[in-house]
Protein backbone atom coordinates (compact mmCIF):
# COMPACT_ATOMS: atom_id res chain seq x y z
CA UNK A 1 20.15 -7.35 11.68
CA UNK A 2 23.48 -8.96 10.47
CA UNK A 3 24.30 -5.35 9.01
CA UNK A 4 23.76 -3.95 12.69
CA UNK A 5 25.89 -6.28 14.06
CA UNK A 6 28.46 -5.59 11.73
CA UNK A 7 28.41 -1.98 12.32
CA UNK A 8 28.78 -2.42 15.77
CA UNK A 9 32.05 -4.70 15.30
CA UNK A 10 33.17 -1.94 13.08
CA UNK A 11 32.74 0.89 15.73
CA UNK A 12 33.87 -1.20 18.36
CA UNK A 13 37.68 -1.87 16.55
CA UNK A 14 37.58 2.20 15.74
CA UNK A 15 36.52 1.39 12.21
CA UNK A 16 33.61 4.00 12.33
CA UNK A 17 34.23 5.34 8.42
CA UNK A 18 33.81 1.25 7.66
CA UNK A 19 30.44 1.55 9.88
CA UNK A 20 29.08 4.21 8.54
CA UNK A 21 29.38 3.18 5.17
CA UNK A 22 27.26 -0.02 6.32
CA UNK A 23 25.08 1.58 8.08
CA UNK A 24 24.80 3.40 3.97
CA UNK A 25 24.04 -0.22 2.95
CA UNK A 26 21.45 -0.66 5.67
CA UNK A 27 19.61 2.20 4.37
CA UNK A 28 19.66 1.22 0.97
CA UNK A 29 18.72 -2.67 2.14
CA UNK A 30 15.64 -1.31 4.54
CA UNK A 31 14.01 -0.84 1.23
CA UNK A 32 13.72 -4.58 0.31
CA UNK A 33 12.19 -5.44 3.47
CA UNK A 34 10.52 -1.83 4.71
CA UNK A 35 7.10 -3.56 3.52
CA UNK A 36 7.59 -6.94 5.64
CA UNK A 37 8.30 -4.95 8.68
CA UNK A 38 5.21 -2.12 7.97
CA UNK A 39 3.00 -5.34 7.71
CA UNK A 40 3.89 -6.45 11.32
CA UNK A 41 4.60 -3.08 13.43
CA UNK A 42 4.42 0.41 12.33
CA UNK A 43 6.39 1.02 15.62
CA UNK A 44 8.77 -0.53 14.07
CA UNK A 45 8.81 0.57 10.96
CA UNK A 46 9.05 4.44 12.41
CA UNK A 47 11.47 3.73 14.82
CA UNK A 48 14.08 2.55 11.85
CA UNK A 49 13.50 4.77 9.80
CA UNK A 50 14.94 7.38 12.50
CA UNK A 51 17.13 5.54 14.28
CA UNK A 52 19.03 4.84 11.19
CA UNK A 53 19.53 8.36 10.37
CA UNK A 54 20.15 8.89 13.76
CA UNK A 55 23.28 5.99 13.87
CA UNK A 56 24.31 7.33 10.34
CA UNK A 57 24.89 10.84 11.74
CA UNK A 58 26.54 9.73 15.07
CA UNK A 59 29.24 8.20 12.91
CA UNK A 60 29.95 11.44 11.00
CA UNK A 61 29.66 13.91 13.08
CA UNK A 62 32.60 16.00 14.70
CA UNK A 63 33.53 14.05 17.02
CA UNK A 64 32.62 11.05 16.06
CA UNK A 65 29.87 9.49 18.93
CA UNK A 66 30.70 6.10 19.37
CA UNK A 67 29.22 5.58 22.25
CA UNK A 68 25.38 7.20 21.00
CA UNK A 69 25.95 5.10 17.54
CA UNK A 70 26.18 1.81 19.49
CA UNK A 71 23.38 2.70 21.74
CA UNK A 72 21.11 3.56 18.81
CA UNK A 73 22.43 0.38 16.99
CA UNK A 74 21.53 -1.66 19.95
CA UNK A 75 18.29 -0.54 20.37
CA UNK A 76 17.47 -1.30 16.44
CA UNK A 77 18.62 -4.94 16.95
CA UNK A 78 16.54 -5.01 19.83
CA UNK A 79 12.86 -4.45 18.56
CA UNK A 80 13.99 -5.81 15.22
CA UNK A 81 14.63 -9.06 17.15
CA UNK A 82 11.21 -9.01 18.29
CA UNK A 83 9.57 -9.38 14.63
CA UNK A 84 12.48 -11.26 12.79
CA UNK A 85 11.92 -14.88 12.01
CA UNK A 86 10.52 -17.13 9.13
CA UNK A 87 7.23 -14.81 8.32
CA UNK A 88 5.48 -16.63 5.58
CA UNK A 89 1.22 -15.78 4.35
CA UNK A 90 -0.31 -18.89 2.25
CA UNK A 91 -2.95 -19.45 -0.10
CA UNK A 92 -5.48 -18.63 3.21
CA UNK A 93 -4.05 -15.11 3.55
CA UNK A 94 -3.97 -14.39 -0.18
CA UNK A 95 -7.57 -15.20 -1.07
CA UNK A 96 -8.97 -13.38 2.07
CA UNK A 97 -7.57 -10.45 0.99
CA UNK A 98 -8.73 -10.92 -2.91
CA UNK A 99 -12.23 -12.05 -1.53
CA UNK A 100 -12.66 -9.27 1.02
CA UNK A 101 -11.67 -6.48 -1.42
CA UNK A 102 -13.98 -8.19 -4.33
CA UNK A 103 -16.91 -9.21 -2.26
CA UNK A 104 -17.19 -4.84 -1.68
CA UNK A 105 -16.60 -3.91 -5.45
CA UNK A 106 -18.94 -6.77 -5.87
CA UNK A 107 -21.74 -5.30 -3.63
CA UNK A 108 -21.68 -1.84 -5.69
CA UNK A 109 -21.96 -3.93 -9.48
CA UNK A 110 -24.71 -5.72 -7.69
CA UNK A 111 -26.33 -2.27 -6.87
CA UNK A 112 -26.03 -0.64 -10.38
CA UNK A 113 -27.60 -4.04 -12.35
CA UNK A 114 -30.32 -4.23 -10.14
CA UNK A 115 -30.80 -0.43 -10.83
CA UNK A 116 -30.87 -0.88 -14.63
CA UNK A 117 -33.42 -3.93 -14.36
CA UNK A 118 -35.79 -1.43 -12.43
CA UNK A 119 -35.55 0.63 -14.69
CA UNK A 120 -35.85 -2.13 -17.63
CA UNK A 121 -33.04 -0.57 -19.16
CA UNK A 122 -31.24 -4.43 -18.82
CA UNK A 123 -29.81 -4.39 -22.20
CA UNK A 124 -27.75 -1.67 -21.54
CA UNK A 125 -25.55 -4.07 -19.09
CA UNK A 126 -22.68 -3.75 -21.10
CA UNK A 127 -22.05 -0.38 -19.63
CA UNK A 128 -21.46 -1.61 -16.23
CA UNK A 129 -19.65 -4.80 -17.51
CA UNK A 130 -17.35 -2.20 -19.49
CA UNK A 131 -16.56 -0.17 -16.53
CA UNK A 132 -16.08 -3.20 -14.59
CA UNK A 133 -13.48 -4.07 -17.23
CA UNK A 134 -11.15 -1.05 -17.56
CA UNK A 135 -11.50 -1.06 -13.72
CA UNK A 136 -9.75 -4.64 -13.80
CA UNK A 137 -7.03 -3.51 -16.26
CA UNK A 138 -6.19 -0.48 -14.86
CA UNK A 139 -5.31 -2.38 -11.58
CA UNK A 140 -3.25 -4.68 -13.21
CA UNK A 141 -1.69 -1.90 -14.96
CA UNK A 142 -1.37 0.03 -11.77
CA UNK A 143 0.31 -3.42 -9.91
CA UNK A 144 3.24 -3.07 -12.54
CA UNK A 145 3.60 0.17 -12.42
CA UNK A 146 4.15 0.15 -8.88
CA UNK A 147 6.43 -3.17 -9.07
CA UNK A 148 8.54 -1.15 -11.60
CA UNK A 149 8.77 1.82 -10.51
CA UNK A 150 8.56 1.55 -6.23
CA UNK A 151 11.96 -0.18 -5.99
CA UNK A 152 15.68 0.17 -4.91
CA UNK A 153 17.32 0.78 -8.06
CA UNK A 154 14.83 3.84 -9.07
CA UNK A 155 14.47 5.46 -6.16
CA UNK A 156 18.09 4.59 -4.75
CA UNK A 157 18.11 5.99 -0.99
CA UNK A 158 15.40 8.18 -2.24
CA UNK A 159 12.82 6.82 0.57
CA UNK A 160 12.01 10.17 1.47
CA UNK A 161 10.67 11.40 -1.21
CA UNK A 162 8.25 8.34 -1.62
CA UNK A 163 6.87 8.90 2.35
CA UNK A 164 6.56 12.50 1.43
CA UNK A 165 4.26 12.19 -2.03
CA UNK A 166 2.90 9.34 -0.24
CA UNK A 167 1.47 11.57 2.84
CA UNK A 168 0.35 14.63 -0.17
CA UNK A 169 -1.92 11.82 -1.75
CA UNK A 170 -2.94 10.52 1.22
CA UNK A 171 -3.92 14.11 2.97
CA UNK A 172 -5.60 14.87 -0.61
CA UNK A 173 -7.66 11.76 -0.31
CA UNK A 174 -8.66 12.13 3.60
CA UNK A 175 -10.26 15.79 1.84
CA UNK A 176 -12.16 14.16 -0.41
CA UNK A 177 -13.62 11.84 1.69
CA UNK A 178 -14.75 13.97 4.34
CA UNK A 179 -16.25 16.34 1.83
CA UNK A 180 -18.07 13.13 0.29
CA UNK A 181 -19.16 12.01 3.57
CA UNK A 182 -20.31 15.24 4.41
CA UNK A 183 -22.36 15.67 0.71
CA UNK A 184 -23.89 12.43 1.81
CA UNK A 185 -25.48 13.78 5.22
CA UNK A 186 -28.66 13.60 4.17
CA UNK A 187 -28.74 10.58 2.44
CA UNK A 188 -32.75 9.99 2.32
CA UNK A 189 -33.66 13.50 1.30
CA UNK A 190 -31.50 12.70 -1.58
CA UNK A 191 -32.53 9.64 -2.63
CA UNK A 192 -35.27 10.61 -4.92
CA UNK A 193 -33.13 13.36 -6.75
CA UNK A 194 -30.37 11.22 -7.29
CA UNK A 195 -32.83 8.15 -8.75
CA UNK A 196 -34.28 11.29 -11.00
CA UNK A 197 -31.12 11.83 -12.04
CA UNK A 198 -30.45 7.87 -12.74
CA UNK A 199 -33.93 8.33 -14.79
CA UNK A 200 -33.06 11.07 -16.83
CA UNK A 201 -29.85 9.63 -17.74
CA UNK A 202 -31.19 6.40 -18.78
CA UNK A 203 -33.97 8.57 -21.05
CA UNK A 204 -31.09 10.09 -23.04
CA UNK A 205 -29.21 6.66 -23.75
CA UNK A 206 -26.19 8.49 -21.16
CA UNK A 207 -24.75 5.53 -19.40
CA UNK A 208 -21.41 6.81 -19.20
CA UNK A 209 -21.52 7.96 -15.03
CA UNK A 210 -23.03 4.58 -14.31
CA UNK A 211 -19.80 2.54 -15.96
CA UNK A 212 -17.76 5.08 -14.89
CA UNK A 213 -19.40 4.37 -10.93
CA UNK A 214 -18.60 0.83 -11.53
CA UNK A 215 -15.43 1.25 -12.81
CA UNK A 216 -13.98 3.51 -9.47
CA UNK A 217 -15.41 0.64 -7.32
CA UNK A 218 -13.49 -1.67 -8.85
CA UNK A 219 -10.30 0.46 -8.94
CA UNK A 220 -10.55 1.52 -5.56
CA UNK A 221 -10.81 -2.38 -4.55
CA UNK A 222 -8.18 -3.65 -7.14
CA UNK A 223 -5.58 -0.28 -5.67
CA UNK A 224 -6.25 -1.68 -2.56
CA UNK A 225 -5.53 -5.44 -3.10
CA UNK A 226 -2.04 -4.00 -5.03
CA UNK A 227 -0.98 -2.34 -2.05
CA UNK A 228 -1.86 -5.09 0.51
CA UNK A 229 -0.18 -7.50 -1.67
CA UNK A 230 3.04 -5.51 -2.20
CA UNK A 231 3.18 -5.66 1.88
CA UNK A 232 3.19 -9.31 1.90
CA UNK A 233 4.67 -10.14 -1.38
CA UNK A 234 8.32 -11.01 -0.11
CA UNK A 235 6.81 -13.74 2.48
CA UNK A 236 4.55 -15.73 0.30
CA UNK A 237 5.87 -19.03 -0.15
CA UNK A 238 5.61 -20.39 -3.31
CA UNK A 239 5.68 -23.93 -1.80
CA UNK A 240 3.08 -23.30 0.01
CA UNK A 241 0.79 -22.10 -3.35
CA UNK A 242 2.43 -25.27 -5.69
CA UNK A 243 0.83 -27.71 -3.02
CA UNK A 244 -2.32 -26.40 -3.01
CA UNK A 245 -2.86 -25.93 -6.79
């Protein structure tokens, strides 16, 4: 907000090649913050990410729109205003998140035990356990990853191109689901062939699909906690965690 305001000094003492270059540094800044603001509004967070084109090509075009640029300017500092302030998350927010997201990868681990004592094929536990594993340290690999690479200085202004791969893997995942919810129609007429198939695969000593099953539900929980986190990283207070530990 103190770069908008800026800008609009700028434009308003006929600096606009000073204003536009801010309204650069805006662009560049949104990424720091983009997160905080998706967390609260994703009106908000669409409406920037035009409107800050829009000011940017106001100020360069021939002839130079002053009047649109402070318009557009205006209305950024106006619903920008609405969401600004001290937004903090505590020690509540973070362990609802990590509970939620575990109590579901939880539930499946749960599922695939009990179907090896059933079965008494209990010794072979350490499949699950293993998947269960490699499911933890792939999200913790996948949390740096993201921390490296989704940031400022790699990307530069490049925000783009992160929305854009962002929407292909999201659009590839909304197919997959819908083709596994529609595999999954009939549910109780496949029960008993998909226990057979459990059977069989416990008769040949192949417990590789059941750790790998136990592994994707705790990757697809541990993804998910990453991302929420990454949202609400920025306004955690660190106080707030030192006090309660």
């Amino acid at each position: 907000m103190a770069l908008l305001d800026k800008a609009k000094t700028q434009i308003k003492n006929g600096d606009t090649i000073s204003a536009a270059k801010t309204m650069d540094t805006f662009r560049s800044s949104w990424l720091d913050v983009e997160g905080v603001v998706l967390t609260q509004s994703k009106k908000v967070y669409d409406d920037v990410e035009n409107d800050m084109v829009s000011a940017k090509a106001y100020l360069t075009v021939k002839p130079i729109q002053k009047d649109k640029a402070i318009k557009v300017i205006d209305r950024m500092h106006g619903y920008l205003s609405l969401i600004a302030g001290d937004t903090s998350y505590g020690i509540t927010d973070v362990l609802t998140i990590i509970l939620r997201e575990g109590l579901e990868a939880l539930l499946v681990v749960i599922a695939l035990l009990e179907f090896l004592k059933k079965s008494g094929q209990e010794d072979k536990r350490t499949w699950i356990y293993g998947g269960v594993g490699i499911g933890f340290i792939v999200s913790i690999t996948l949390a740096v990853l993201v921390k490296v690479l989704f940031t400022s200085g790699t990307f530069g202004n490049n925000n783009f191109l992160i929305s854009g791969w962002t929407g292909v893997f999201a659009a590839v995942m909304l197919i997959y689901v819908s083709y596994w919810l529609h595999s999954k129609s009939s549910t109780t007429a496949r029960k008993n062939q998909i226990e057979d198939k459990g059977n069989q695969s416990l008769a040949k000593g192949s417990l590789f699909s059941l750790g790998f099953l136990a592994f994707l539900a705790v990757f697809r929980e541990g993804t998910e906690t990453v991302l929420f986190y990454i949202g609400i990283a920025s306004s955690i207070k660190l106080t707030n965690l030192r006090s309660y530990l």
